[in-house]
Protein backbone atom coordinates (compact mmCIF):
# COMPACT_ATOMS: atom_id res chain seq x y z
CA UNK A 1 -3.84 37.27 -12.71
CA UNK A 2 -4.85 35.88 -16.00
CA UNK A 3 -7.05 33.35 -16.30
CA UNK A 4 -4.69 30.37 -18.06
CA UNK A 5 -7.53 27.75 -17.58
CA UNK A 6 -8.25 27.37 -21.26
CA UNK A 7 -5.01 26.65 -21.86
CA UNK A 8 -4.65 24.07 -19.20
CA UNK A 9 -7.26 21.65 -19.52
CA UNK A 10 -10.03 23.95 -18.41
CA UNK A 11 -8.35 23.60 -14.78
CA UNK A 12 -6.09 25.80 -12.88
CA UNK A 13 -3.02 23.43 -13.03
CA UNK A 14 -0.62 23.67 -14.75
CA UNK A 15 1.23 21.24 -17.30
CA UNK A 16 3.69 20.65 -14.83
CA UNK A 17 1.02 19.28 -12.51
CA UNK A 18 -1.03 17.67 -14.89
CA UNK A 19 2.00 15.69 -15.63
CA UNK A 20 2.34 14.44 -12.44
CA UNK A 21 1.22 10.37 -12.08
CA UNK A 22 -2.67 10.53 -12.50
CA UNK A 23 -4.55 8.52 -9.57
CA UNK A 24 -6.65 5.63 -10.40
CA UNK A 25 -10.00 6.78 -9.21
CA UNK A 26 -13.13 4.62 -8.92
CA UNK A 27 -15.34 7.20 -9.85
CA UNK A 28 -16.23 8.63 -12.89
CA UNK A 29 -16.30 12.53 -13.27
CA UNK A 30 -13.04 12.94 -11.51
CA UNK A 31 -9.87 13.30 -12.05
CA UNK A 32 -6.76 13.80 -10.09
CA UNK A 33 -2.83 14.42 -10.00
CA UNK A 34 -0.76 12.84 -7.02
CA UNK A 35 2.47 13.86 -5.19
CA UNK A 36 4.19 10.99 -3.06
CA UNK A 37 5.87 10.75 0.20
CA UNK A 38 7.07 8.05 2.12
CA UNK A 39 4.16 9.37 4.72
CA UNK A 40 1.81 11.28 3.32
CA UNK A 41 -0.16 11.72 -0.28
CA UNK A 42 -0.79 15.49 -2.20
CA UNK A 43 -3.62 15.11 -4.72
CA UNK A 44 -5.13 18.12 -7.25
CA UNK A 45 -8.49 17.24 -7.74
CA UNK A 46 -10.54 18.31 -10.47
CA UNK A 47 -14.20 17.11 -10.00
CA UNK A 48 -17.09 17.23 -12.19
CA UNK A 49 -20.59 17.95 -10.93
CA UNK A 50 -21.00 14.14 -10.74
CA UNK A 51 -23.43 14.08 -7.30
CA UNK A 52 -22.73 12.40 -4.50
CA UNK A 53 -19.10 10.94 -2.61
CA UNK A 54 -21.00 8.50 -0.08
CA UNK A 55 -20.04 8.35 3.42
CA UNK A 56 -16.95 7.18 4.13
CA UNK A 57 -13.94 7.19 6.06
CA UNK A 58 -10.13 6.66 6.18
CA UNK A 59 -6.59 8.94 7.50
CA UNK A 60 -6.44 12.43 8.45
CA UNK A 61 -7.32 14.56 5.52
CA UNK A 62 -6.86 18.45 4.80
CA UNK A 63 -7.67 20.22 2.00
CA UNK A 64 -8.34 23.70 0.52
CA UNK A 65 -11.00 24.20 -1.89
CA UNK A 66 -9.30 25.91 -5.94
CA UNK A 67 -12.52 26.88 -7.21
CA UNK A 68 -16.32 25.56 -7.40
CA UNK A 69 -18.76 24.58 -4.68
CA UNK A 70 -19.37 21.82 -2.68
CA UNK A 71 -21.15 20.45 0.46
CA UNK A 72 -19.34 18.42 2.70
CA UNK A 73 -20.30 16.90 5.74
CA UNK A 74 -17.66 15.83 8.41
CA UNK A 75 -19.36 13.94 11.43
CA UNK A 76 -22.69 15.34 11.80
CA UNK A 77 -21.56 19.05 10.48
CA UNK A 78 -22.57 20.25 6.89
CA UNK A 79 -21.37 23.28 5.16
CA UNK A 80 -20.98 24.42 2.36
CA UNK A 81 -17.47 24.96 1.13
CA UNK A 82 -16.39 27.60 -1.78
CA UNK A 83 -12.45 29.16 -2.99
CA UNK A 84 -10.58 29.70 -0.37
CA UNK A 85 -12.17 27.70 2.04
CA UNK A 86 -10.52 24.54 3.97
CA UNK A 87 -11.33 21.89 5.69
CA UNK A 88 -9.55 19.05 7.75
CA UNK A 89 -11.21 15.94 8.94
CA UNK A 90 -9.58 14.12 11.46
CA UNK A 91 -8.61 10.01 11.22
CA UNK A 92 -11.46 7.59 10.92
CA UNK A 93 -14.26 10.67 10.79
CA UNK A 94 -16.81 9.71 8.48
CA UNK A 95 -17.60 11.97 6.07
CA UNK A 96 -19.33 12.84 2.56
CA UNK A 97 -19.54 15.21 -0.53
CA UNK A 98 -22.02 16.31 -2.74
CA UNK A 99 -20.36 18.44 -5.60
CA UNK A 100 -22.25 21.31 -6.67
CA UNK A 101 -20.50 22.21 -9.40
CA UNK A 102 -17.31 21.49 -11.22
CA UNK A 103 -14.47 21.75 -8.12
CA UNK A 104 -10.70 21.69 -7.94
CA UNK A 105 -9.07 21.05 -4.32
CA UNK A 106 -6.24 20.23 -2.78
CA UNK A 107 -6.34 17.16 -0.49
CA UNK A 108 -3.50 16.18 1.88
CA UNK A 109 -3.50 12.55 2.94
CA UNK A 110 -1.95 11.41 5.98
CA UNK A 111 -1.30 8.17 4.70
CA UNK A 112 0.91 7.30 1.58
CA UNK A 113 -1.03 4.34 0.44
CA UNK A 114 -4.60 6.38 0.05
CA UNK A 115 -4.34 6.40 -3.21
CA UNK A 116 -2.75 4.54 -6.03
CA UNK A 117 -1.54 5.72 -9.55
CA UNK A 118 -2.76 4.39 -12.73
C-alpha cells in the first residue's frame, strides 16, 4: 500500500478522520480524533515521543497499536508494544506509558465521558 502519510499530516489517518472532533488533551505532544457513542468513546491517537503517561487508572480500555513503539505497563506487567500489537486493560487497572517514539493507536473506551472534545 502506499505510504499517504505525507499527505495526511505525517499520520496514517486520513482527512476524514482528522476531521473528526479533536479531544482536549492535557498533555502536550499528543493529539487525538474522537468517535462518540452513547456508551463507549473511539479515539486515533497520534503521540509524540513526549516521555512518560504516569500511572493511572479509569474504564475498560482496548487498543491496537498503528505504528511506533511504546512500553506500557498494565498492573505489574511491562511490555513492550509495536504495529500490530494490542492490548486491553481491564476497569480500574492502573496502568502507564512511556512512548518510545512517535505512536498512533487506537483506544476504545468503555465509557462515553473519558474524554471531552475541544
Amino acid at each position: 500500500m502506499k505510504d499517504l502519510s505525507d499527505k495526511w499530516e505525517d499520520t496514517p489517518y486520513p482527512e476524514f478522520l482528522r476531521d473528526l472532533p479533536e479531544v482536549d488533551m492535557p498533555f502536550e505532544g499528543i493529539r487525538a480524533w474522537l468517535v462518540q457513542s452513547d456508551k463507549t468513546q473511539v479515539v486515533f491517537f497520534d503521540i509524540e515521543a513526549v516521555g512518560e503517561v504516569p500511572p493511572h487508572c479509569h474504564c475498560a480500555q482496548w487498543g491496537i497499536v498503528i505504528a511506533g513503539e511504546m512500553k506500557l505497563t498494565i498492573g505489574d506487567d511491562t511490555r513492550i508494544y509495536k504495529k500490530g500489537d494490542w492490548y486491553y486493560i481491564p476497569e480500574g487497572v492502573t496502568h502507564s506509558a512511556i512512548f518510545l517514539s512517535r505512536v498512533q493507536v487506537i483506544d476504545v473506551f468503555d465509557d462515553p465521558d473519558r474524554y471531552s472534545a475541544k
